[in-house]
PDB file of N, CA and C in Angstrom:
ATOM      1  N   UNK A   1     -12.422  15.973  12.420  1.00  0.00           N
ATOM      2  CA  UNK A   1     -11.776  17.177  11.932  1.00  0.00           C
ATOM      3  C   UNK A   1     -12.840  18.064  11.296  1.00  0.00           C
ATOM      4  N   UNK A   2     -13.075  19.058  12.192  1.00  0.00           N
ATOM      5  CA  UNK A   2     -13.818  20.333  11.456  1.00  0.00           C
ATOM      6  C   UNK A   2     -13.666  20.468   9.442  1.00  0.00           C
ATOM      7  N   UNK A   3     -14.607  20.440   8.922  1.00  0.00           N
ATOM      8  CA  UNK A   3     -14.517  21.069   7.714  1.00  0.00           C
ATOM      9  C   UNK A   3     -13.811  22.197   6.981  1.00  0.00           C
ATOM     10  N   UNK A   4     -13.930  23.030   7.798  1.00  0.00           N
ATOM     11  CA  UNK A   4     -13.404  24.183   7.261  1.00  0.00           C
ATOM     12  C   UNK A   4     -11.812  24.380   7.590  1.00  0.00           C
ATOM     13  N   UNK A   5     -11.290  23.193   8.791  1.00  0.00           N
ATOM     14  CA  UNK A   5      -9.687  23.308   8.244  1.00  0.00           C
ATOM     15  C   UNK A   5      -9.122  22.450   7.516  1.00  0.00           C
ATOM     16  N   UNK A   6     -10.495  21.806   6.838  1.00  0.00           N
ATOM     17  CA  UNK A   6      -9.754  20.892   5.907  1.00  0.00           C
ATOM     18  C   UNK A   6      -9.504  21.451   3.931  1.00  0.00           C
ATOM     19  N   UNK A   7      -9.657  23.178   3.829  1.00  0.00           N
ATOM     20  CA  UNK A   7     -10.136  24.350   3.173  1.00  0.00           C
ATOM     21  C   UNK A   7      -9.009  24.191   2.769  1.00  0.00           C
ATOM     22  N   UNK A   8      -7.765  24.376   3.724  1.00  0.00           N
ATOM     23  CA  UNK A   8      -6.491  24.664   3.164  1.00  0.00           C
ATOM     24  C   UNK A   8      -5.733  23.826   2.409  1.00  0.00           C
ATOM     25  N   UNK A   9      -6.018  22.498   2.673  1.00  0.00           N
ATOM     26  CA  UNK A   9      -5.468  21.083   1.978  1.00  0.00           C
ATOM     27  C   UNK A   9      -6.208  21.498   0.590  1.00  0.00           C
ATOM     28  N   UNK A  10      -7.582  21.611   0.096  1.00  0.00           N
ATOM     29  CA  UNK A  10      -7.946  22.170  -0.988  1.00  0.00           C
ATOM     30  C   UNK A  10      -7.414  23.484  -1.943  1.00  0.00           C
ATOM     31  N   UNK A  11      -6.638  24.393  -1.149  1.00  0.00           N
ATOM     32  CA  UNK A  11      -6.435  25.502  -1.345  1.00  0.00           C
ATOM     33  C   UNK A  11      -5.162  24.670  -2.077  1.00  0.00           C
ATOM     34  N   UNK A  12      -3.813  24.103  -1.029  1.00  0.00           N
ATOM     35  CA  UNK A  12      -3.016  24.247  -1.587  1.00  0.00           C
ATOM     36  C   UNK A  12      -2.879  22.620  -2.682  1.00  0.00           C
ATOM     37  N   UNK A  13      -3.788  21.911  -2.532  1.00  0.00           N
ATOM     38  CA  UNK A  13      -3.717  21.235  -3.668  1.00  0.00           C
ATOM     39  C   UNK A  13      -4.109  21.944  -5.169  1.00  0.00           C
ATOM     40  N   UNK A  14      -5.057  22.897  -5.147  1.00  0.00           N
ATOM     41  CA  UNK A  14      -5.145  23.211  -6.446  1.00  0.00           C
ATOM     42  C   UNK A  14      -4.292  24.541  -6.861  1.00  0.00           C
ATOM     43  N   UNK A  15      -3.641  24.748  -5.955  1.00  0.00           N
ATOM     44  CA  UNK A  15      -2.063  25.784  -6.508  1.00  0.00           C
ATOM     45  C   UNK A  15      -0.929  24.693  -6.560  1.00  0.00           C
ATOM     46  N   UNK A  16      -1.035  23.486  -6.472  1.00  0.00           N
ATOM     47  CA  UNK A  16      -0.259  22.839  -6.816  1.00  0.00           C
ATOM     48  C   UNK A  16      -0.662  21.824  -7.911  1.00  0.00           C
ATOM     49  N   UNK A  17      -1.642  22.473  -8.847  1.00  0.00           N
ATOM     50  CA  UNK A  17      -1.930  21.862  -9.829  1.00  0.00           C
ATOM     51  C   UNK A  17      -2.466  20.523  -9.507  1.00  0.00           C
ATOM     52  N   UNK A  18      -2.853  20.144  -8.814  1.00  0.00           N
ATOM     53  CA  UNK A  18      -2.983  18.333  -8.179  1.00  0.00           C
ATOM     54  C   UNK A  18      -4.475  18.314  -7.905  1.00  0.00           C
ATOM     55  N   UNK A  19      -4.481  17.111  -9.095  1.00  0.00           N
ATOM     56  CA  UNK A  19      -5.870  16.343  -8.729  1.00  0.00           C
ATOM     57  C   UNK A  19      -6.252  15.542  -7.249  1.00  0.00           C
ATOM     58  N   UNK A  20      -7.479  15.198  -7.162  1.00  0.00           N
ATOM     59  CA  UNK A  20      -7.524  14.259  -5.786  1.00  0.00           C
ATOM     60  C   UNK A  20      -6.720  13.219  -6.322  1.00  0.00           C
ATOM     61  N   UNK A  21      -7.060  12.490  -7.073  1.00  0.00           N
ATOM     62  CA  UNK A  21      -6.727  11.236  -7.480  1.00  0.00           C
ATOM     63  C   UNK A  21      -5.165  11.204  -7.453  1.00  0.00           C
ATOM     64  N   UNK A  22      -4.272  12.431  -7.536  1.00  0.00           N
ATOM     65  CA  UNK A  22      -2.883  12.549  -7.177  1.00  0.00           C
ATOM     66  C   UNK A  22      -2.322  12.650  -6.416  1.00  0.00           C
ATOM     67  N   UNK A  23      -2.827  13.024  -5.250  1.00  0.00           N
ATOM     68  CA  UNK A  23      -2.603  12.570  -3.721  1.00  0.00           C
ATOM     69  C   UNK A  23      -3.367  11.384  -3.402  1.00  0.00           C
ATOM     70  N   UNK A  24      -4.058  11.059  -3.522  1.00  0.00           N
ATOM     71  CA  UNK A  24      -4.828   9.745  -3.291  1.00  0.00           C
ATOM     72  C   UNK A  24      -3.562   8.414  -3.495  1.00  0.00           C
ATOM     73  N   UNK A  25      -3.020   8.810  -4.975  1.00  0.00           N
ATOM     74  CA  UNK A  25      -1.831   7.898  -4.841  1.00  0.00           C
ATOM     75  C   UNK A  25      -0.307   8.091  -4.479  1.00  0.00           C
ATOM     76  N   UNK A  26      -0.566   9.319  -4.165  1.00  0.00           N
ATOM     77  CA  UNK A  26       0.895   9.832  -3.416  1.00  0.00           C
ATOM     78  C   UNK A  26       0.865   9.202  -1.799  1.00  0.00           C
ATOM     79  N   UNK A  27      -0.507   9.037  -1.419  1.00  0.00           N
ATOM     80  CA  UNK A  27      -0.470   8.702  -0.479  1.00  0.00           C
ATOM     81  C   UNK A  27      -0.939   6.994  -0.347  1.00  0.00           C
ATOM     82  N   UNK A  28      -1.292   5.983  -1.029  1.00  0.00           N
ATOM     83  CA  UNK A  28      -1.336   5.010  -1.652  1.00  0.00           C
ATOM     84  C   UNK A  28      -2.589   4.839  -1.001  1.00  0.00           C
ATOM     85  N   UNK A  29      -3.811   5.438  -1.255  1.00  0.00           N
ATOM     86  CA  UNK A  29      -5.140   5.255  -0.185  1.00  0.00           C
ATOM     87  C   UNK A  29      -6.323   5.073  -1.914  1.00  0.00           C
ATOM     88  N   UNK A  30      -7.243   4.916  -1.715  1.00  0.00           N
ATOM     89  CA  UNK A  30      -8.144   4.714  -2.748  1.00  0.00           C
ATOM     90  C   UNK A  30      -8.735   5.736  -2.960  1.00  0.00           C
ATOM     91  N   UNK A  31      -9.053   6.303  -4.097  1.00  0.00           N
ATOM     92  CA  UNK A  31      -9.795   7.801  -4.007  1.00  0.00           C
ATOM     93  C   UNK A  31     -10.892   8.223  -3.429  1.00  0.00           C
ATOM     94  N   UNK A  32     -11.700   7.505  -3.559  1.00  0.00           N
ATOM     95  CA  UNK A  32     -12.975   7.647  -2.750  1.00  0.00           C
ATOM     96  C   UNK A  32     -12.525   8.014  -0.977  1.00  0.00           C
ATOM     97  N   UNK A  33     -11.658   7.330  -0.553  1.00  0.00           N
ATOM     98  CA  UNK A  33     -11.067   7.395   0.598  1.00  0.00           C
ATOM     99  C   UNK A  33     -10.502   8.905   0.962  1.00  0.00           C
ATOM    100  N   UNK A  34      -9.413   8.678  -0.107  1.00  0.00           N
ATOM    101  CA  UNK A  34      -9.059  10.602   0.123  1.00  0.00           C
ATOM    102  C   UNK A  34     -10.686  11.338   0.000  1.00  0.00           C
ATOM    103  N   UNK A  35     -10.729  11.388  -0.976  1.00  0.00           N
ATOM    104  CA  UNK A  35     -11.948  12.538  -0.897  1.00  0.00           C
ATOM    105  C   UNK A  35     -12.971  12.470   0.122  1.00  0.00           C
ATOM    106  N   UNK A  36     -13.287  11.250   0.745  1.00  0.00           N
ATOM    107  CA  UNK A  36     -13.812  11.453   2.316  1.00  0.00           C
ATOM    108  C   UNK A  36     -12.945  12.627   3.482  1.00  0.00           C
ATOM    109  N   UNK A  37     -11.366  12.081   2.965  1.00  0.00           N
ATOM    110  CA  UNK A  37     -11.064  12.719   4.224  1.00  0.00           C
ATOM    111  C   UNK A  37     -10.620  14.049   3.880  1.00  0.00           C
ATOM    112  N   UNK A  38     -10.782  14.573   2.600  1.00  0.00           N
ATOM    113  CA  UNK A  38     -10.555  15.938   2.373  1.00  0.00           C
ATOM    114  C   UNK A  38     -11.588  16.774   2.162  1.00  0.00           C
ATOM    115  N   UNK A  39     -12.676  15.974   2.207  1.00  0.00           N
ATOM    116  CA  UNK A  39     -13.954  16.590   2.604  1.00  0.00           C
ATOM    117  C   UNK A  39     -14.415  16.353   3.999  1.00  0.00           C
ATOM    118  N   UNK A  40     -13.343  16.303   4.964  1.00  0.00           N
ATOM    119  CA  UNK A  40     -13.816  15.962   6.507  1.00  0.00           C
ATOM    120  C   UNK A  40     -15.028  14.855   6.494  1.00  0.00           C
ATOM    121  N   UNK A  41     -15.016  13.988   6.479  1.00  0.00           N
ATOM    122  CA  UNK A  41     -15.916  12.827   6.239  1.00  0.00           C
ATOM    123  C   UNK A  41     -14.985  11.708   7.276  1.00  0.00           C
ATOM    124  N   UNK A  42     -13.960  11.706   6.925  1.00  0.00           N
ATOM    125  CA  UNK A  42     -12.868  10.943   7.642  1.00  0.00           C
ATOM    126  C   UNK A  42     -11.544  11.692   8.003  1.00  0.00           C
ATOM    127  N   UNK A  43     -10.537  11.103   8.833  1.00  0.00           N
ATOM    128  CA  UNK A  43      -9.481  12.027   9.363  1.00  0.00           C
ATOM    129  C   UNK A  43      -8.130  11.299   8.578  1.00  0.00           C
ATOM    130  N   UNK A  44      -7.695  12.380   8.753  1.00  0.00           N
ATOM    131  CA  UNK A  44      -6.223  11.379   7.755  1.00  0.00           C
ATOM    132  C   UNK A  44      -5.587  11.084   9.396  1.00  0.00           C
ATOM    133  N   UNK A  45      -4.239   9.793   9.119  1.00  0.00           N
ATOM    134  CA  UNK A  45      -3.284   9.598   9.892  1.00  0.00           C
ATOM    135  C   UNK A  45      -2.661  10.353  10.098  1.00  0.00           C
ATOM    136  N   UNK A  46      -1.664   9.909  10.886  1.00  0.00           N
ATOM    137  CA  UNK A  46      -0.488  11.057  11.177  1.00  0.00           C
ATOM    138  C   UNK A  46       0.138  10.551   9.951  1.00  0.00           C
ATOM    139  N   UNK A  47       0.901   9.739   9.703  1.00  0.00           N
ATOM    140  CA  UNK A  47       1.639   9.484   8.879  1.00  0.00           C
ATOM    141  C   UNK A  47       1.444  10.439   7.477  1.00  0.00           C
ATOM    142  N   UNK A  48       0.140  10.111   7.224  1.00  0.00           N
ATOM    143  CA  UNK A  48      -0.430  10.623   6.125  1.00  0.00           C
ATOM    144  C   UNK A  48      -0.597  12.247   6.052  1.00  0.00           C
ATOM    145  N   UNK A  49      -1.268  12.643   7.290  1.00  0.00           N
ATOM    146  CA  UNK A  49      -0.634  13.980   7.302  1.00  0.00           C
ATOM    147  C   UNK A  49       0.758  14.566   7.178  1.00  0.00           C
ATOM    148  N   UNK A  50       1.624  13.851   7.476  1.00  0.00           N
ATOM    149  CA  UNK A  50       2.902  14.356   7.625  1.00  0.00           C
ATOM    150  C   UNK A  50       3.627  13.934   5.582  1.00  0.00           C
ATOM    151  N   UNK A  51       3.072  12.886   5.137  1.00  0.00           N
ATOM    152  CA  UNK A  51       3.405  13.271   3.976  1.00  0.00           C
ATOM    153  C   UNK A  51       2.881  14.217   3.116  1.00  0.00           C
ATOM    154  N   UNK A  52       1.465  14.834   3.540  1.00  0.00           N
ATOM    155  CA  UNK A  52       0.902  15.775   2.685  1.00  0.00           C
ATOM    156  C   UNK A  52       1.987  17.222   3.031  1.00  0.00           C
ATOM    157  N   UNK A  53       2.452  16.823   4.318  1.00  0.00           N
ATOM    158  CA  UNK A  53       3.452  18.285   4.848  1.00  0.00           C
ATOM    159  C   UNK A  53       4.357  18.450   4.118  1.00  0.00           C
ATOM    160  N   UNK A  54       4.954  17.342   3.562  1.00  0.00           N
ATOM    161  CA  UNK A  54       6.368  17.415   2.664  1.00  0.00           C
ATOM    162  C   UNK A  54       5.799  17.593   1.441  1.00  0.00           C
ATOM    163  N   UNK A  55       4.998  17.381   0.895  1.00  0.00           N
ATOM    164  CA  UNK A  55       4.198  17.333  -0.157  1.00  0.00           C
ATOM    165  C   UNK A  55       4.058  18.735  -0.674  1.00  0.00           C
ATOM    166  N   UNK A  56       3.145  19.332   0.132  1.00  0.00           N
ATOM    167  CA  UNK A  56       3.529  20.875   0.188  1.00  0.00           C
ATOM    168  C   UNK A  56       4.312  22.091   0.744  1.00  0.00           C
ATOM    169  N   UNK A  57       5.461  21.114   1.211  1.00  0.00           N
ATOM    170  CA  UNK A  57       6.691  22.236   1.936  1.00  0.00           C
ATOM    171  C   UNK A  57       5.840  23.004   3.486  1.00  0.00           C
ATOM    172  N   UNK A  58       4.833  22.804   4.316  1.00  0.00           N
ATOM    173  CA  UNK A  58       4.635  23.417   4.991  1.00  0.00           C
ATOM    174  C   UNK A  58       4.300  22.566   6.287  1.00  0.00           C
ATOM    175  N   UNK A  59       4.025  22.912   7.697  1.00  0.00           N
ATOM    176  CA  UNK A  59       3.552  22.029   8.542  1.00  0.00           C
ATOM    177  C   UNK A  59       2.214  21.691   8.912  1.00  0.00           C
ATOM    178  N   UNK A  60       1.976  20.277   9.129  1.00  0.00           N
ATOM    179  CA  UNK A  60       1.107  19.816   9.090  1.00  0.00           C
ATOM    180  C   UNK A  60      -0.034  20.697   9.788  1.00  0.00           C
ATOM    181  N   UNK A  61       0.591  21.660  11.059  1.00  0.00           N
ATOM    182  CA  UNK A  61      -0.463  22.836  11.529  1.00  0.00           C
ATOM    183  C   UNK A  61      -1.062  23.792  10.466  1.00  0.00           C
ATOM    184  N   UNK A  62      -0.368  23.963   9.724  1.00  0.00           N
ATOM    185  CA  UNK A  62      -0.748  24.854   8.501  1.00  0.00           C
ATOM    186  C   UNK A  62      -1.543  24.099   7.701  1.00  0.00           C
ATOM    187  N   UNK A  63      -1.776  22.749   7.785  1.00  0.00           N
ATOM    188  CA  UNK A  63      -2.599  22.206   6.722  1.00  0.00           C
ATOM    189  C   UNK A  63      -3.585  22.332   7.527  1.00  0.00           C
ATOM    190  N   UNK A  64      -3.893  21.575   8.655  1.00  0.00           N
ATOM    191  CA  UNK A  64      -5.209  21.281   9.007  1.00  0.00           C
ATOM    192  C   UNK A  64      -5.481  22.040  10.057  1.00  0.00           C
ATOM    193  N   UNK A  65      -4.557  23.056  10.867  1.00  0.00           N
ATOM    194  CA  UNK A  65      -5.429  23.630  12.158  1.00  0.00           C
ATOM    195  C   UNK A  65      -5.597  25.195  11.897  1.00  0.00           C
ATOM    196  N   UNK A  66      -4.405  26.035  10.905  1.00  0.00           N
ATOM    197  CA  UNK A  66      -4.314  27.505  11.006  1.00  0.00           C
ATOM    198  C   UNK A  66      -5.477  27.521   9.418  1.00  0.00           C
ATOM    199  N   UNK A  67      -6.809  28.700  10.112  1.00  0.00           N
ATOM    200  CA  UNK A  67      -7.170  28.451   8.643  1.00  0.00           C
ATOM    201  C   UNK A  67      -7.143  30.444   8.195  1.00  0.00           C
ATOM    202  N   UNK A  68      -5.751  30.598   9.126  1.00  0.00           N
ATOM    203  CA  UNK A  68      -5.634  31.946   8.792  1.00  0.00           C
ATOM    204  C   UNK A  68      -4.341  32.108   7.547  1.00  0.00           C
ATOM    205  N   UNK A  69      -4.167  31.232   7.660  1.00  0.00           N
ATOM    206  CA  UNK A  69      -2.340  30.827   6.401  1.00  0.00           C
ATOM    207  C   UNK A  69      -3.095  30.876   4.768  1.00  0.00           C
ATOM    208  N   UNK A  70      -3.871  30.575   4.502  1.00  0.00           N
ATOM    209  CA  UNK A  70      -4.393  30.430   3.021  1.00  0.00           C
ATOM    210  C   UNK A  70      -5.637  32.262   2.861  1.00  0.00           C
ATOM    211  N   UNK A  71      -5.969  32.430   3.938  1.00  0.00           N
ATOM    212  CA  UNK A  71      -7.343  33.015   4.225  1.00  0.00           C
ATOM    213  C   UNK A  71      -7.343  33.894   2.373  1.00  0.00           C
ATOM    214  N   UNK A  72      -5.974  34.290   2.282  1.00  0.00           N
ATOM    215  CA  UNK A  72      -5.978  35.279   1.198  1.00  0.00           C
ATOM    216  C   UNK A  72      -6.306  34.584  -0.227  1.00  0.00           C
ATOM    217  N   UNK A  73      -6.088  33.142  -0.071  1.00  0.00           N
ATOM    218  CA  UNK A  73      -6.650  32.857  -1.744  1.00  0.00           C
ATOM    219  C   UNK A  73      -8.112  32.051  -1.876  1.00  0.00           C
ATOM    220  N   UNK A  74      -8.711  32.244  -0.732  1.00  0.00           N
ATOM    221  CA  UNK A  74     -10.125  32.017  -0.665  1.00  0.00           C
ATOM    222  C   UNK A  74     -11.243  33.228  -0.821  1.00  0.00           C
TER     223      UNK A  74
END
């Protein structure tokens, strides 16, 4: 997964007030782990993508492929 669509998962974690370490256990993964894969280092699951979708009310395309949906708070 390209880096830069992994921008928006950053974007909307910190308008949602949320540490790594708070998805890390929302999603029951070890932190070091998330922060690989939210720094494109590693890829999340589907599964795991699809709870970050509910997580932030939007679809999982909007998290990781459109990096035109956030463009305005970067």
């Amino acid at each position: 997964m390209c880096k830069d669509k992994v921008n928006n998962l950053v974007v909307l974690r910190c308008i949602k007030g949320l540490k790594q370490k708070d998805i890390s256990d929302y999603l029951g993964i070890a932190l070091q782990t998330y922060c690989n894969k939210e720094n494109g280092n590693r890829e999340f699951s589907l599964s795991e993508a699809k709870k970050l979708s509910d997580l932030f009310n939007c679809t999982i395309d909007e998290i990781f492929f459109d990096n035109e949906v956030f463009k305005m708070n970067t």
